[in-house]
PDB file of N, CA and C in Angstrom:
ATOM      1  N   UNK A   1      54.491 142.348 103.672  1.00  0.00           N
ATOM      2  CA  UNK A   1      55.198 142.711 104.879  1.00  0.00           C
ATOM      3  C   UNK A   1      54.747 141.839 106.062  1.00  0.00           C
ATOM      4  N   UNK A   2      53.885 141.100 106.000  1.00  0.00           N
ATOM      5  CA  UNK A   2      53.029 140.568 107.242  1.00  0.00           C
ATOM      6  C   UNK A   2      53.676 139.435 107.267  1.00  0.00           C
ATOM      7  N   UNK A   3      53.878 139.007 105.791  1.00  0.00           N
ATOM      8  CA  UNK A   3      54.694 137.713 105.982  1.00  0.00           C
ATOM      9  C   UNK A   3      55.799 137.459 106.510  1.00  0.00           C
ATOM     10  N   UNK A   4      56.828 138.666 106.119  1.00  0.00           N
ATOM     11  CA  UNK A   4      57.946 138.894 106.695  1.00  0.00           C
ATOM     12  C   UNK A   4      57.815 138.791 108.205  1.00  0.00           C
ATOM     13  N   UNK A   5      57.137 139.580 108.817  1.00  0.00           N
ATOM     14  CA  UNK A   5      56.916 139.793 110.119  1.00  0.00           C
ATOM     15  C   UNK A   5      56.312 138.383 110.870  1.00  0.00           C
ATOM     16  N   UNK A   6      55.654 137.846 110.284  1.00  0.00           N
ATOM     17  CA  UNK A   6      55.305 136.480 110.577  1.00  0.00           C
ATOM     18  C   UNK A   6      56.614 135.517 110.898  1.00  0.00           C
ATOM     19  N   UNK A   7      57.221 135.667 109.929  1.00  0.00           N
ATOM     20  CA  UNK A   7      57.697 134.375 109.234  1.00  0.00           C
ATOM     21  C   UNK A   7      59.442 135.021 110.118  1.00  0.00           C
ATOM     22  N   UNK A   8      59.704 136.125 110.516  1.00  0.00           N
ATOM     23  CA  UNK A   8      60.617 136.804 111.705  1.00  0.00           C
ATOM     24  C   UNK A   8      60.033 136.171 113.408  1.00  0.00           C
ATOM     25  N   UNK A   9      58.994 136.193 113.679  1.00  0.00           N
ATOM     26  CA  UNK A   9      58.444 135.712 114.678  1.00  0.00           C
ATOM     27  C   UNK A   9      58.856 134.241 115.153  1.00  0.00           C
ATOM     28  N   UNK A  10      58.481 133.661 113.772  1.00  0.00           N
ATOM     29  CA  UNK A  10      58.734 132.235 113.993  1.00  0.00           C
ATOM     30  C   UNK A  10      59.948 132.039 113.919  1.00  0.00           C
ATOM     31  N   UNK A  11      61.312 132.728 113.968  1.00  0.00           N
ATOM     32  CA  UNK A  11      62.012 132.570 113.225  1.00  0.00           C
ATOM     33  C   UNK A  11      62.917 132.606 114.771  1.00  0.00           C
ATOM     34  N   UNK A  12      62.668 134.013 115.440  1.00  0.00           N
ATOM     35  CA  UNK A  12      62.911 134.080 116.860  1.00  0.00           C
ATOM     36  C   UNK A  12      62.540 133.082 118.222  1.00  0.00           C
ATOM     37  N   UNK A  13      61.352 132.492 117.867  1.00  0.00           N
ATOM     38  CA  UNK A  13      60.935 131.621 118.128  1.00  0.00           C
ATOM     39  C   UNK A  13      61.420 130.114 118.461  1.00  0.00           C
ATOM     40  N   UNK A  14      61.878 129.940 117.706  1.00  0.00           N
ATOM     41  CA  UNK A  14      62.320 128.509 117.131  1.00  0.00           C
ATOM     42  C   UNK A  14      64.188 128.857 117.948  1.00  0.00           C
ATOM     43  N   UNK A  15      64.927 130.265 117.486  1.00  0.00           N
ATOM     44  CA  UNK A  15      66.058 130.451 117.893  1.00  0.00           C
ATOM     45  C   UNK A  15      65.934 130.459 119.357  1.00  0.00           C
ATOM     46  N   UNK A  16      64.935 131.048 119.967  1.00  0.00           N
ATOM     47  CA  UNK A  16      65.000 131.002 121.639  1.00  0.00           C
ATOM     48  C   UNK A  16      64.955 129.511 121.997  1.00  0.00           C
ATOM     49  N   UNK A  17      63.745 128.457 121.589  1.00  0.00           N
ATOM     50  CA  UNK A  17      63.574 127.446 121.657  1.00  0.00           C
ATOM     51  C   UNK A  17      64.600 126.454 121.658  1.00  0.00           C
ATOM     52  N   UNK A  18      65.741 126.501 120.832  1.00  0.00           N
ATOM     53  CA  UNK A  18      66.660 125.676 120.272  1.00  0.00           C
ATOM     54  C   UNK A  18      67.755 126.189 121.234  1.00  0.00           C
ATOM     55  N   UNK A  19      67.628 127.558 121.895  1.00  0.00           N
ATOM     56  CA  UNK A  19      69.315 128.164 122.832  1.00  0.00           C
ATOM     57  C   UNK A  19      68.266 127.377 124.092  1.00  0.00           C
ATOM     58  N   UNK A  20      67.289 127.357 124.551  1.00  0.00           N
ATOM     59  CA  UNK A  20      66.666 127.083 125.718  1.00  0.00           C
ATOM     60  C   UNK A  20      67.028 125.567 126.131  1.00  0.00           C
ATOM     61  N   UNK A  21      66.573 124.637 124.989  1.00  0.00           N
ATOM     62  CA  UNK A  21      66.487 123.496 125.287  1.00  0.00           C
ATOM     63  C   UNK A  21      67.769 123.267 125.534  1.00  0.00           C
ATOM     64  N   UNK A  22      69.109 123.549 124.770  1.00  0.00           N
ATOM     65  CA  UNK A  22      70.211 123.143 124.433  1.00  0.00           C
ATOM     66  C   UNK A  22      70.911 123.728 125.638  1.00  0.00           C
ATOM     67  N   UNK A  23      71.180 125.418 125.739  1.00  0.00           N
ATOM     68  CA  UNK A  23      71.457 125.722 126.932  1.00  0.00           C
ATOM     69  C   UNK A  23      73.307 125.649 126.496  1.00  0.00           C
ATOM     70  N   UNK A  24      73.601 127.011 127.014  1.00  0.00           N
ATOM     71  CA  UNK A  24      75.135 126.927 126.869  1.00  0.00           C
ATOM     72  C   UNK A  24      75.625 126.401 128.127  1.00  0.00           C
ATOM     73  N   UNK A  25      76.240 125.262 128.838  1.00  0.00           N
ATOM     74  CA  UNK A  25      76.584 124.966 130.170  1.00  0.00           C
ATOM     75  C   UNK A  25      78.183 124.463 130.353  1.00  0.00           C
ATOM     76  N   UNK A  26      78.764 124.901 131.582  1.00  0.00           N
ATOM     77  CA  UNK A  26      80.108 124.709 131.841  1.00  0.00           C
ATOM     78  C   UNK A  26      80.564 124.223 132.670  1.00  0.00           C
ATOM     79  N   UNK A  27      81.375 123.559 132.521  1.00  0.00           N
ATOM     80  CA  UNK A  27      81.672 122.727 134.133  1.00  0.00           C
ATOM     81  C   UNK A  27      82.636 123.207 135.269  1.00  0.00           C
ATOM     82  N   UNK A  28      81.721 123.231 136.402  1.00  0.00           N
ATOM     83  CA  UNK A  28      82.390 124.000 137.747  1.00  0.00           C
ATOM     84  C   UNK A  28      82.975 123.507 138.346  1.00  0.00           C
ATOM     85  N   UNK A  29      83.900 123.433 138.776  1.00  0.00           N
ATOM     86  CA  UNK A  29      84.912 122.685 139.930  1.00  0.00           C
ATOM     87  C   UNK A  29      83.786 122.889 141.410  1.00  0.00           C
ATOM     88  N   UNK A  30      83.531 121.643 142.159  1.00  0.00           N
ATOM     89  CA  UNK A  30      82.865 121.655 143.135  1.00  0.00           C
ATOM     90  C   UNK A  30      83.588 120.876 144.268  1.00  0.00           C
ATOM     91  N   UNK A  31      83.700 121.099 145.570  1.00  0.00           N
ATOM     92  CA  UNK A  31      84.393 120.594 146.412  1.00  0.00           C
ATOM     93  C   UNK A  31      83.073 119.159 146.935  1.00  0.00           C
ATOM     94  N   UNK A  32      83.994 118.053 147.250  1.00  0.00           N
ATOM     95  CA  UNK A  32      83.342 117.273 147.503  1.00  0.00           C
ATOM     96  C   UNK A  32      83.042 117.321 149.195  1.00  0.00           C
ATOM     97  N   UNK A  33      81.606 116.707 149.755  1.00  0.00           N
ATOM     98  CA  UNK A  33      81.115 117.661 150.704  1.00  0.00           C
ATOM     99  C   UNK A  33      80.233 117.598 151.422  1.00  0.00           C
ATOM    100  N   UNK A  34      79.098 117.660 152.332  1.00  0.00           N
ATOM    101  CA  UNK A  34      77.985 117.742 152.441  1.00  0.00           C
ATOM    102  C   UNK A  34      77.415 119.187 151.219  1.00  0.00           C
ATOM    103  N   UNK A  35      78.044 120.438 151.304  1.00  0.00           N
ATOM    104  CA  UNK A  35      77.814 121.091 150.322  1.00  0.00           C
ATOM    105  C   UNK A  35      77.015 120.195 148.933  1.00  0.00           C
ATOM    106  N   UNK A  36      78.103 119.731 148.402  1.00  0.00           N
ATOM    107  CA  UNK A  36      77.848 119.129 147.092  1.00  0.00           C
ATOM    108  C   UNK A  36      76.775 118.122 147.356  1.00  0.00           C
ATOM    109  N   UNK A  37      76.818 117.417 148.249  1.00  0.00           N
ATOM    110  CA  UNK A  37      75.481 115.992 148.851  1.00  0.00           C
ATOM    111  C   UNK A  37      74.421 116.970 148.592  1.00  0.00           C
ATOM    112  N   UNK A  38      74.105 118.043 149.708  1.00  0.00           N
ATOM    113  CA  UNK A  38      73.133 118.643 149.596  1.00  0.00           C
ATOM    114  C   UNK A  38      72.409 119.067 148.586  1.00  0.00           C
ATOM    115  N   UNK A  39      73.107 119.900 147.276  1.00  0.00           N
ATOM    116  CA  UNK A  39      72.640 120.472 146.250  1.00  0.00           C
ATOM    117  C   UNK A  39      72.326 118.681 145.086  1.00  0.00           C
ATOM    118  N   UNK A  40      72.739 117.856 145.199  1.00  0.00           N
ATOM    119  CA  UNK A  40      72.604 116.871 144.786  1.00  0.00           C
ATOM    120  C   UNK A  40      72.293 116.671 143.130  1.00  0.00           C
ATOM    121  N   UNK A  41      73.511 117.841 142.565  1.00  0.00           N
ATOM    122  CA  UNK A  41      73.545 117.541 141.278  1.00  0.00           C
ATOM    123  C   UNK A  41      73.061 116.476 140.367  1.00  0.00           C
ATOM    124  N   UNK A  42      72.394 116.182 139.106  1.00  0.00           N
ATOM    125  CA  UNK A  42      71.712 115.296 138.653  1.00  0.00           C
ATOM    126  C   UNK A  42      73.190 114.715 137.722  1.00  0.00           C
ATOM    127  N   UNK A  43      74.449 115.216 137.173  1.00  0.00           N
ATOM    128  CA  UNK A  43      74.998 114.747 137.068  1.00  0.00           C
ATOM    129  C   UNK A  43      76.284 115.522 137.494  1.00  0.00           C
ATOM    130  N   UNK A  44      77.225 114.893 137.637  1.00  0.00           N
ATOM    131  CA  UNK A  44      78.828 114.940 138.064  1.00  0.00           C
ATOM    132  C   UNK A  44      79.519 114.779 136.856  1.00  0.00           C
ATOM    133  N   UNK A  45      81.175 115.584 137.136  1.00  0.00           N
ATOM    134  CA  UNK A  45      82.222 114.723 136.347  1.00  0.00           C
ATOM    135  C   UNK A  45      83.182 114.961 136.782  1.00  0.00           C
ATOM    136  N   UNK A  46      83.461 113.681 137.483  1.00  0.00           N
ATOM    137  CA  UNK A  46      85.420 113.351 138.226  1.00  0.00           C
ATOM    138  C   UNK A  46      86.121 112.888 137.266  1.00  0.00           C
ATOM    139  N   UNK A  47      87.375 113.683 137.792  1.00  0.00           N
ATOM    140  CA  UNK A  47      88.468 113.765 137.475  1.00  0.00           C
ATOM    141  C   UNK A  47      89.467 112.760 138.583  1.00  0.00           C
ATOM    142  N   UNK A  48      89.883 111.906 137.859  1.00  0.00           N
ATOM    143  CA  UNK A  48      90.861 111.268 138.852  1.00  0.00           C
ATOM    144  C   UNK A  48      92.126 111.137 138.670  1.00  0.00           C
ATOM    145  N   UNK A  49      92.753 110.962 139.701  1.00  0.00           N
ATOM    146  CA  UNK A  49      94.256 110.738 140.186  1.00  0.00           C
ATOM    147  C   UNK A  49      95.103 110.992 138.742  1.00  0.00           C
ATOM    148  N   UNK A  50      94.998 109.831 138.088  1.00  0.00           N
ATOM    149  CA  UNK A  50      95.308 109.596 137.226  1.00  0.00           C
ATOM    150  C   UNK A  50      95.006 110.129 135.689  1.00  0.00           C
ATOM    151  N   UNK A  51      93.631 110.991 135.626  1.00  0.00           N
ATOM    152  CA  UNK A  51      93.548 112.208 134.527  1.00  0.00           C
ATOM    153  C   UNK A  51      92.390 111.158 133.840  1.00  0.00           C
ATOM    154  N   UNK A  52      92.112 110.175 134.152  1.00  0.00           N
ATOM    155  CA  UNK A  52      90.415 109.764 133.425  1.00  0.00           C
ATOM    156  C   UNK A  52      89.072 111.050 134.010  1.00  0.00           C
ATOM    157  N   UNK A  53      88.545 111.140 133.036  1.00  0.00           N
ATOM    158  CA  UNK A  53      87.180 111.428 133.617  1.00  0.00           C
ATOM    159  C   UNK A  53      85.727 111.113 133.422  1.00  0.00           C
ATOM    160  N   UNK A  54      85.047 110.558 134.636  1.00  0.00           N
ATOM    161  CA  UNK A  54      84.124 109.827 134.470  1.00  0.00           C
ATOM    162  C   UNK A  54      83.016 110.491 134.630  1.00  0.00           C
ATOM    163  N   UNK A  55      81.986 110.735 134.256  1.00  0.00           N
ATOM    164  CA  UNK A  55      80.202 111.071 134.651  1.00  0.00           C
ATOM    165  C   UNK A  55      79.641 110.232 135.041  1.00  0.00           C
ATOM    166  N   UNK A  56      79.173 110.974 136.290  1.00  0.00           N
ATOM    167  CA  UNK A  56      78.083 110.133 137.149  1.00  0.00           C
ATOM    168  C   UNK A  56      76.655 110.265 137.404  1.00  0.00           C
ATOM    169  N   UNK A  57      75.807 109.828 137.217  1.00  0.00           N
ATOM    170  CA  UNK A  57      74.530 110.046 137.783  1.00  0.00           C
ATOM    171  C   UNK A  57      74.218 109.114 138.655  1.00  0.00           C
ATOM    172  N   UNK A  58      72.673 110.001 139.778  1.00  0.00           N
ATOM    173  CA  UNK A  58      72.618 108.974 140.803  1.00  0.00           C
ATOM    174  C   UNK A  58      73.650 108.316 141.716  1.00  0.00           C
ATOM    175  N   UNK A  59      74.600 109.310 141.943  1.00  0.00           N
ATOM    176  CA  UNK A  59      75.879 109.147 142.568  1.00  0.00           C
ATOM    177  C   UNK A  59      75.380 109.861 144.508  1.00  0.00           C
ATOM    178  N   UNK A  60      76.527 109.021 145.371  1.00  0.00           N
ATOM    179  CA  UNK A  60      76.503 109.305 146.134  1.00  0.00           C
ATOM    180  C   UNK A  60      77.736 108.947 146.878  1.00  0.00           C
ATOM    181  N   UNK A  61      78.200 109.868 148.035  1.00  0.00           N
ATOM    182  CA  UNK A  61      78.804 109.298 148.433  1.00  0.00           C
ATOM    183  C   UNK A  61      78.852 107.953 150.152  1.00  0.00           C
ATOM    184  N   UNK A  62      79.335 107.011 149.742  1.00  0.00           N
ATOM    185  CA  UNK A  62      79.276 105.983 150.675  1.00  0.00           C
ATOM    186  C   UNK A  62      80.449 105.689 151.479  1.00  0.00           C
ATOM    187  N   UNK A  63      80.458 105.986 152.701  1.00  0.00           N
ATOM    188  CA  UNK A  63      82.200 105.798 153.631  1.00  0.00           C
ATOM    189  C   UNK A  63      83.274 106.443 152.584  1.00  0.00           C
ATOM    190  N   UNK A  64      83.801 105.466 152.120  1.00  0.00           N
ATOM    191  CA  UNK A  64      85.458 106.380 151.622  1.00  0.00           C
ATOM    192  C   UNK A  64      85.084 106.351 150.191  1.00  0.00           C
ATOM    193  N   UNK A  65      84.123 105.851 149.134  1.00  0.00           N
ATOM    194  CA  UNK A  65      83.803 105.966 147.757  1.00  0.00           C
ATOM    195  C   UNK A  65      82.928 106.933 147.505  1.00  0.00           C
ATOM    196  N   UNK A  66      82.837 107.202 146.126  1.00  0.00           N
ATOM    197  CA  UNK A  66      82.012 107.853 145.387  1.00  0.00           C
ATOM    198  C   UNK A  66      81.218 106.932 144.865  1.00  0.00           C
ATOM    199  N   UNK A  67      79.928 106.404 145.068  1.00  0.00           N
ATOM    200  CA  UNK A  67      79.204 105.591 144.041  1.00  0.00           C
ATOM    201  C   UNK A  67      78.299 105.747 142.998  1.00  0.00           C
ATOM    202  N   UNK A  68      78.362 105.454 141.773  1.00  0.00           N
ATOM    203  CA  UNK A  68      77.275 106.161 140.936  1.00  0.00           C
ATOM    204  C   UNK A  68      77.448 105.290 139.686  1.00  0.00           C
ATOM    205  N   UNK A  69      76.165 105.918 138.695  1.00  0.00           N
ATOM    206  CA  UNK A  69      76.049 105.191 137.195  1.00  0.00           C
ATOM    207  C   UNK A  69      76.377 105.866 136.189  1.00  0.00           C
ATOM    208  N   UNK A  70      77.267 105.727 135.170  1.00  0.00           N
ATOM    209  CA  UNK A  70      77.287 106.218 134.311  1.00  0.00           C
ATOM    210  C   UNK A  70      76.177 106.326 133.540  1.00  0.00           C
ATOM    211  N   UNK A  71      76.153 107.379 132.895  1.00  0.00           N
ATOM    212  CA  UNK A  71      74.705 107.641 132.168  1.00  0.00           C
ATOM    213  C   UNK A  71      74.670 107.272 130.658  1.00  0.00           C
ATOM    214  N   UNK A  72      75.594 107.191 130.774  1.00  0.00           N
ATOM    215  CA  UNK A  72      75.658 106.449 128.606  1.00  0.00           C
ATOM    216  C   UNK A  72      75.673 104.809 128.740  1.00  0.00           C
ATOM    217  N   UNK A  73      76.411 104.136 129.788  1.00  0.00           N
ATOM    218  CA  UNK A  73      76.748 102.828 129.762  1.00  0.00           C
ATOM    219  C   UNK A  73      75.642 102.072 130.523  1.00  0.00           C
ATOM    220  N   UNK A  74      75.098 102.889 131.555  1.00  0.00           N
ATOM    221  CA  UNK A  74      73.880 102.861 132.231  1.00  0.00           C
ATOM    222  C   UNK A  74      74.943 101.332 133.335  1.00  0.00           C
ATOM    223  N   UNK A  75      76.052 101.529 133.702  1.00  0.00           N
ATOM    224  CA  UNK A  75      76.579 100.545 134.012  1.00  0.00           C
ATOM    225  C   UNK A  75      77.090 101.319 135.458  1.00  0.00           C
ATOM    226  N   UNK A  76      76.898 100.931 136.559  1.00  0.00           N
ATOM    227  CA  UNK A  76      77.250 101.278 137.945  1.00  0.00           C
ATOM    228  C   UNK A  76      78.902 101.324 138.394  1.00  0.00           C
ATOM    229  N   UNK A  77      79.533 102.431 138.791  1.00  0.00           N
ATOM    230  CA  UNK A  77      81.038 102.784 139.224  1.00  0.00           C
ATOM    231  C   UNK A  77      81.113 102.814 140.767  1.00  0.00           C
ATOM    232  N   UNK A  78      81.972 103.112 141.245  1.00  0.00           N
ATOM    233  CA  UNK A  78      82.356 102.951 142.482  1.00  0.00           C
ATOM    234  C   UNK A  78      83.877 103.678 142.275  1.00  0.00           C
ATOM    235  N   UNK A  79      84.406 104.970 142.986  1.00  0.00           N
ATOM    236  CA  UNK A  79      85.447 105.295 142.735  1.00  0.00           C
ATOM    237  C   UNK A  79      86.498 105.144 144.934  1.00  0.00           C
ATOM    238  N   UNK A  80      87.411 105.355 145.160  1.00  0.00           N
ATOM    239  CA  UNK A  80      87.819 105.582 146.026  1.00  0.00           C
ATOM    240  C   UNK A  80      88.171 107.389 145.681  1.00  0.00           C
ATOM    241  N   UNK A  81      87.167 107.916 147.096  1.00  0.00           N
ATOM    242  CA  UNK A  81      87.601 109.362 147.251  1.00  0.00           C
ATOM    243  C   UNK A  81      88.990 109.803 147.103  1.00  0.00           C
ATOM    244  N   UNK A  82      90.265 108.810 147.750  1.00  0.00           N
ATOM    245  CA  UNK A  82      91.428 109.231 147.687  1.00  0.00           C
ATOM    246  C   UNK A  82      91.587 109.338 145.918  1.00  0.00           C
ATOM    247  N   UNK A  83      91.089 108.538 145.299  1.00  0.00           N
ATOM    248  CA  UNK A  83      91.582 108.421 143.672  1.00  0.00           C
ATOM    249  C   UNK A  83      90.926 109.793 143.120  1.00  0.00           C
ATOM    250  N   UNK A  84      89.826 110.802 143.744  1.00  0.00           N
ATOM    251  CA  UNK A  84      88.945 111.676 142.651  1.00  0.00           C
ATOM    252  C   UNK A  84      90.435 112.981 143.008  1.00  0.00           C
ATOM    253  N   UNK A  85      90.530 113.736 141.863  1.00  0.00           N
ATOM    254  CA  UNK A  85      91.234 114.777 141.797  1.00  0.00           C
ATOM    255  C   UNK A  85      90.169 115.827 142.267  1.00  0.00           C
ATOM    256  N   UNK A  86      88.994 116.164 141.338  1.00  0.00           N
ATOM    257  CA  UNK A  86      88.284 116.995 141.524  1.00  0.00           C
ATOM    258  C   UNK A  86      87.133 116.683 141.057  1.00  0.00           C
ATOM    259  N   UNK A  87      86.333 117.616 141.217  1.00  0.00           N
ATOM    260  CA  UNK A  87      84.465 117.027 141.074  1.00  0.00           C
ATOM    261  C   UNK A  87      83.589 117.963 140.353  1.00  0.00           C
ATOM    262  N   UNK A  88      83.410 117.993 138.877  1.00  0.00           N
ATOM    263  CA  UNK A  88      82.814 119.373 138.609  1.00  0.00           C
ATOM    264  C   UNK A  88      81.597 119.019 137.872  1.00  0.00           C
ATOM    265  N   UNK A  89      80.632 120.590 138.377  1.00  0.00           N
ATOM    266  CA  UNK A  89      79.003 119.693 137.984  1.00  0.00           C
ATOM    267  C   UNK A  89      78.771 121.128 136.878  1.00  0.00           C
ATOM    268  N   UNK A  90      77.310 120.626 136.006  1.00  0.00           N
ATOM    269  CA  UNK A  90      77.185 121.236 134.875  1.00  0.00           C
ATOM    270  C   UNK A  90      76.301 122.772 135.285  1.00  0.00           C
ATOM    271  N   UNK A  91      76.715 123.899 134.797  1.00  0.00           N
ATOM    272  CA  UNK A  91      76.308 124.777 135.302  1.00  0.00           C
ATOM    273  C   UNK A  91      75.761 125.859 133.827  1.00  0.00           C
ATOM    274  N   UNK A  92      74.574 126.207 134.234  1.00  0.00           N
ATOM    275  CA  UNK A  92      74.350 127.191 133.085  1.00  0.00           C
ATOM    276  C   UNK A  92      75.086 128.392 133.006  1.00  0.00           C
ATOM    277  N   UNK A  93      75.603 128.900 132.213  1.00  0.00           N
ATOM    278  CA  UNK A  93      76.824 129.923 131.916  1.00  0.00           C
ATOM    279  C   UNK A  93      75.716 131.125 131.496  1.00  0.00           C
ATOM    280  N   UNK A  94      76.023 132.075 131.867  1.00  0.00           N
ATOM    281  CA  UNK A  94      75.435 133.209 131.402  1.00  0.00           C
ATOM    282  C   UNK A  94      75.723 134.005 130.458  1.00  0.00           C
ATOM    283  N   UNK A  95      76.882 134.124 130.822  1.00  0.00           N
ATOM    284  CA  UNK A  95      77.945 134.614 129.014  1.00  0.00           C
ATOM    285  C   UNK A  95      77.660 133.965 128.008  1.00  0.00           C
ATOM    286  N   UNK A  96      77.834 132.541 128.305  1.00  0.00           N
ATOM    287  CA  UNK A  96      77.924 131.748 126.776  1.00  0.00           C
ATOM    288  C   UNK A  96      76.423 131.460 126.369  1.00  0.00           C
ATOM    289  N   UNK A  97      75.299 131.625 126.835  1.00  0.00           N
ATOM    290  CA  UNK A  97      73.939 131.667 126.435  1.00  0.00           C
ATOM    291  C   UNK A  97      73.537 133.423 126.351  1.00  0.00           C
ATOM    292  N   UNK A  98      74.226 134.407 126.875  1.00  0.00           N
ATOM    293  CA  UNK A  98      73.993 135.778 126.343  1.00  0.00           C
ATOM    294  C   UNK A  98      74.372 135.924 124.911  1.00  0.00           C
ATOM    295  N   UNK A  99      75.846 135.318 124.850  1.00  0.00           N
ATOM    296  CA  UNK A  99      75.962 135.469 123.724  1.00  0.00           C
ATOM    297  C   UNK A  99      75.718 134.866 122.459  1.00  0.00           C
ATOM    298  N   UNK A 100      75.097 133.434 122.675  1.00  0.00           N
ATOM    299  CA  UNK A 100      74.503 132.955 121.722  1.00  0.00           C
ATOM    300  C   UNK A 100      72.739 133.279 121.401  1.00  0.00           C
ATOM    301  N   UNK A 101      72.516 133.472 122.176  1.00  0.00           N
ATOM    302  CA  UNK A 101      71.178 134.762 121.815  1.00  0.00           C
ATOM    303  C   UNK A 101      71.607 135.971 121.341  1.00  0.00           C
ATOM    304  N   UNK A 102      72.334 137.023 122.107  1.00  0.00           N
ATOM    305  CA  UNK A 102      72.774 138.339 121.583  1.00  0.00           C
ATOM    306  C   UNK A 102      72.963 138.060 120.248  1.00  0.00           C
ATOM    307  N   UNK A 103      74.306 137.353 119.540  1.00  0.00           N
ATOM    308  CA  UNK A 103      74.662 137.339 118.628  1.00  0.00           C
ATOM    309  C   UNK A 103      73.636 137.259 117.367  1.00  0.00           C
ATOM    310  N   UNK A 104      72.771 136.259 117.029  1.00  0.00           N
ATOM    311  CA  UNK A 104      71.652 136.041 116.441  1.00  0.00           C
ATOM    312  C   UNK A 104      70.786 136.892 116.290  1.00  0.00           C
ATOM    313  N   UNK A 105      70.194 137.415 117.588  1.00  0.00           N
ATOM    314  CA  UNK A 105      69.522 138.619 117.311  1.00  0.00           C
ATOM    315  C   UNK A 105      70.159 139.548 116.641  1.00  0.00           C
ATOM    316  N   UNK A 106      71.062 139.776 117.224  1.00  0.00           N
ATOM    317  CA  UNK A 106      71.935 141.565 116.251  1.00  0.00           C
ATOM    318  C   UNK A 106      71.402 141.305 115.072  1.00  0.00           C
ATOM    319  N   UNK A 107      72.135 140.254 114.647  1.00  0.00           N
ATOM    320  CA  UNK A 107      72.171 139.727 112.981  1.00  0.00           C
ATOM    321  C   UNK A 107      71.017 139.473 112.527  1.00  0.00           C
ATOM    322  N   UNK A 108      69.639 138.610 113.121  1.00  0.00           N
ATOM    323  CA  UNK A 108      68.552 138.657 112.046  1.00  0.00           C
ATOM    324  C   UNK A 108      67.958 140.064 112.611  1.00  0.00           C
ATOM    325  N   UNK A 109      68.282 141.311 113.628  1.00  0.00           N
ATOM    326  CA  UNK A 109      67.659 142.691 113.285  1.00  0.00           C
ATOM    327  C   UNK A 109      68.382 143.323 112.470  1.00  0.00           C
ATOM    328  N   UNK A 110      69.439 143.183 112.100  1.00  0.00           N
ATOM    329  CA  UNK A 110      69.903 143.474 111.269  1.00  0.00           C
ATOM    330  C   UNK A 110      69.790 143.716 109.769  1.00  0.00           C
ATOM    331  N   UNK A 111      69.318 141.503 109.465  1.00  0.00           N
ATOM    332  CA  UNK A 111      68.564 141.618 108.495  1.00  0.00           C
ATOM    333  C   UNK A 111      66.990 142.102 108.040  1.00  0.00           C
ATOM    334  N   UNK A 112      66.368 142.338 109.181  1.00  0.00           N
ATOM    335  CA  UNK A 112      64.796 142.417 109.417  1.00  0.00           C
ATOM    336  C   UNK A 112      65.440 144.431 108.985  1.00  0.00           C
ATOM    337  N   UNK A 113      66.108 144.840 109.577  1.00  0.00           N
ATOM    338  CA  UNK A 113      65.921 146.619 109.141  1.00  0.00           C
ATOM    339  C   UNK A 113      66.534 146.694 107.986  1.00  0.00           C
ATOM    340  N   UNK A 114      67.704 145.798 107.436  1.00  0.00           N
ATOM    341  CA  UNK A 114      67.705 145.807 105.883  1.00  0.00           C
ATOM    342  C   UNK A 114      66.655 145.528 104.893  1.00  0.00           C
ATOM    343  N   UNK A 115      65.869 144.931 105.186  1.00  0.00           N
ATOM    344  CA  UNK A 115      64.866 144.286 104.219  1.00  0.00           C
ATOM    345  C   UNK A 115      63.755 145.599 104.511  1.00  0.00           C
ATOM    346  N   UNK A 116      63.284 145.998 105.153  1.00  0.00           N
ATOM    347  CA  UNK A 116      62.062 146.974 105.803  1.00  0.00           C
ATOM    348  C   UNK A 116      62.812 148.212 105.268  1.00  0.00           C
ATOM    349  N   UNK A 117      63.824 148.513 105.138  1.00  0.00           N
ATOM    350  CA  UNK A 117      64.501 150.003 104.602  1.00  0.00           C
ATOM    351  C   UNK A 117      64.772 150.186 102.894  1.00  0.00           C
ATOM    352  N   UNK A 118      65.006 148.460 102.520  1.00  0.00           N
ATOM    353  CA  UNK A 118      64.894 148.114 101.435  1.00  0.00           C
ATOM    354  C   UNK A 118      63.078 148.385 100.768  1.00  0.00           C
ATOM    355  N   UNK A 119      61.905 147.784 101.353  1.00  0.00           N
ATOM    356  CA  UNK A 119      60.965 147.903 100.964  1.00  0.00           C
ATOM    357  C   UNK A 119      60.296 149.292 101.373  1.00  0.00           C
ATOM    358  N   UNK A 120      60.880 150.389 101.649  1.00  0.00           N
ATOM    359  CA  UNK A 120      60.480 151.489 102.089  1.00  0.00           C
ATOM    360  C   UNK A 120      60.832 152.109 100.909  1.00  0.00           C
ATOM    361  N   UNK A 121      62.009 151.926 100.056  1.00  0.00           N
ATOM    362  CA  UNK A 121      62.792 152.831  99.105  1.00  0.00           C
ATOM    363  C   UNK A 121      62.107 152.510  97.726  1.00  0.00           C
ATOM    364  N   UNK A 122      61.495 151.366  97.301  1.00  0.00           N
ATOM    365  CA  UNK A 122      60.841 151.126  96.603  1.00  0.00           C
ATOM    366  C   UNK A 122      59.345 151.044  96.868  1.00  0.00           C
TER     367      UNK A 122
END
């Protein structure tokens, strides 16, 4: 039984670890702003005129552009404000990380009081 209980520990463990690092996150529509300057999101993603959408890091805005680096291409953008549709930054969701913890748990207590009700009867 110790093992079980052990080997459940680590088991929760590793599941918190893996929702923590990973993190369920969603993207918020944010008005562009001193607001948005201020909070100074680590990354962005515009939407423009035309329905591309780009991610930015290290972005700022300069007179009438948006300037920033893409983070995969590691290659520097420059947008015109008139061209961004909208501006949305990554936000931790509370629902969608409740329920990817909730869910898991139910199910391995689930299996943890099947197995313990199982070794009780024998």
């Amino acid at each position: 039984m110790r093992r079980a209980a052990r080997h459940f520990r680590r088991s929760m463990a590793a599941l918190v670890l893996s929702v923590h690092l990973v993190g369920c996150y969603s993207w918020k529509a944010a008005p562009v702003g001193p607001v948005l300057q201020a909070q100074q999101p680590d990354l962005i993603r515009v939407t423009t005129v035309d329905g591309q959408r780009i991610e930015l890091v290290q972005w700022t805005v300069r007179g009438d552009s948006l300037v920033g680096t893409h983070p995969r291409r590691n290659t520097s953008a420059a947008l015109a404000l008139a061209d961004v549709q909208d501006i949305k930054v990554r936000r931790l969701s509370g629902v969608k990380t409740g329920l990817a913890v909730g869910i898991p748990l139910v199910i391995i207590g689930g299996f943890v009081t099947v197995i313990a009700i199982g070794a009780n009867i024998q």
